[in-house]
Protein backbone atom coordinates (compact mmCIF):
# COMPACT_ATOMS: atom_id res chain seq x y z
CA UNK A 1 -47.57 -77.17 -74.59
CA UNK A 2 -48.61 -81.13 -74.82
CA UNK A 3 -45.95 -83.37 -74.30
CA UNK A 4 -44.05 -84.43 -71.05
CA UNK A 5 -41.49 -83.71 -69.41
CA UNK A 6 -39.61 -85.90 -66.33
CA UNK A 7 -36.27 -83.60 -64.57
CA UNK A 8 -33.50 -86.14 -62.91
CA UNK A 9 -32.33 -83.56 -59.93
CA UNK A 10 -30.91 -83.45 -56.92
CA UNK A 11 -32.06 -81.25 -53.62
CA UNK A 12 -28.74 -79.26 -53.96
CA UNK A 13 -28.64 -79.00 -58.14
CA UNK A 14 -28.35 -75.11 -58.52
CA UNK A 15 -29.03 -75.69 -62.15
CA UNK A 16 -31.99 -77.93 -61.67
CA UNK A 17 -33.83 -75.00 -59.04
CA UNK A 18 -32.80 -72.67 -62.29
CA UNK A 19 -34.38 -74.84 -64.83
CA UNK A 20 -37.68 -75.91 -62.71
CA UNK A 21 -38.26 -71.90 -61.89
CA UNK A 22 -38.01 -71.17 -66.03
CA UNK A 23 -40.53 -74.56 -66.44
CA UNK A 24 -43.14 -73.27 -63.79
CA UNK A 25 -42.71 -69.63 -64.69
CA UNK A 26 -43.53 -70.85 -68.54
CA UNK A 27 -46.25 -72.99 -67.32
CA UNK A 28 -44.80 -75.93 -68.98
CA UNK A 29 -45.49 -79.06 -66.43
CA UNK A 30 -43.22 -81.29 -65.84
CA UNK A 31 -42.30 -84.53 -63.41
CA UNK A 32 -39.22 -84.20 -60.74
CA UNK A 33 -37.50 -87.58 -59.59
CA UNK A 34 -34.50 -87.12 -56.77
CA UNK A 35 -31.96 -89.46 -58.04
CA UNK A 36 -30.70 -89.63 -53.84
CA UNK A 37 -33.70 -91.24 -53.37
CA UNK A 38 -34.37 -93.51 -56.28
CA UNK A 39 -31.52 -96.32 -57.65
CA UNK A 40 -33.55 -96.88 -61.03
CA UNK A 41 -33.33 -93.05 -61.48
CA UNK A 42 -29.37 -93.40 -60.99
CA UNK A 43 -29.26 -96.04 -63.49
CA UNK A 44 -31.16 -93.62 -66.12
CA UNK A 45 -29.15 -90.90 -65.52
CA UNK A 46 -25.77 -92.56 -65.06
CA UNK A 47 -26.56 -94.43 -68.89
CA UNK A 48 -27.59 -91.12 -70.38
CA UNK A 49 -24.30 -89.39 -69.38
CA UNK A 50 -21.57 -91.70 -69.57
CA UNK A 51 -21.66 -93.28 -66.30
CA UNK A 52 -21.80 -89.41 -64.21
CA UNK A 53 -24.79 -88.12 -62.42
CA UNK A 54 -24.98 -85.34 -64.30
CA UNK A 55 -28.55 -83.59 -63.29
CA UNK A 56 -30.87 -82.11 -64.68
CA UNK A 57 -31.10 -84.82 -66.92
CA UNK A 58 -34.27 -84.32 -68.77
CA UNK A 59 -36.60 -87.40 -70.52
CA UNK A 60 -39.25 -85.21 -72.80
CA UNK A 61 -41.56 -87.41 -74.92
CA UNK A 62 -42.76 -84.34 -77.52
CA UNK A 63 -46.51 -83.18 -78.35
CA UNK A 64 -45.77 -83.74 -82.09
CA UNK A 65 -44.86 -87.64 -82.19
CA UNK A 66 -41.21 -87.14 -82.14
CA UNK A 67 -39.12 -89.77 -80.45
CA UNK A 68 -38.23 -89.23 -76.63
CA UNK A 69 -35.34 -87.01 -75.73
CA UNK A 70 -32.79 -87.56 -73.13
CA UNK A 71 -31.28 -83.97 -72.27
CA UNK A 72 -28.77 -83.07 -70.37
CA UNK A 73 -28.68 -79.33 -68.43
CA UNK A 74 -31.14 -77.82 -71.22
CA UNK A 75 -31.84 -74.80 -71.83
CA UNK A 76 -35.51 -73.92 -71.64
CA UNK A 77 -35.23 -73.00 -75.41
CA UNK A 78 -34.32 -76.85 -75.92
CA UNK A 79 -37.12 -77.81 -73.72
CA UNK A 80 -39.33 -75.76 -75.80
CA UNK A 81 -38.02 -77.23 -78.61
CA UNK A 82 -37.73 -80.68 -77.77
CA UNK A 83 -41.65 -80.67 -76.68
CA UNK A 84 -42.45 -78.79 -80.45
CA UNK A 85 -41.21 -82.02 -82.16
């Protein structure tokens, strides 16, 4: 699947180990940032969710030319989606 894909997590996000075991096991690729240990990753994540650190935050720039999408806990199916556009 072409396209990228950049997860906002934290070391103890249960839903972020759920979401980067469906990525690998799909063999979609995809870069991790820990917000703990990044402040401009805060900032992105904090602006995409109303001022929360709410991870996995998702940025995926799609295959297709579609505009980036900021994503909040996805599903894989809206990963999968997201990229198709």
């Amino acid at each position: 699947m072409s396209g990228t894909v950049t997860m906002y997590s934290t070391t103890w996000c249960g839903y972020c180990r759920r979401l980067k075991s469906q990525l690998e096991r799909e063999g979609i690729a995809f870069t991790e940032i820990n917000i703990e240990e990044d402040p401009d990753a805060v900032a992105l994540v904090e602006k995409a969710n109303d001022g929360n650190r709410t991870v996995p935050t998702l940025v995926v720039v799609p295959g297709g030319g579609g505009p980036e999408v900021t994503m909040t806990n996805p599903s894989l199916a809206e990963v999968k989606q997201a990229l198709a556009a």
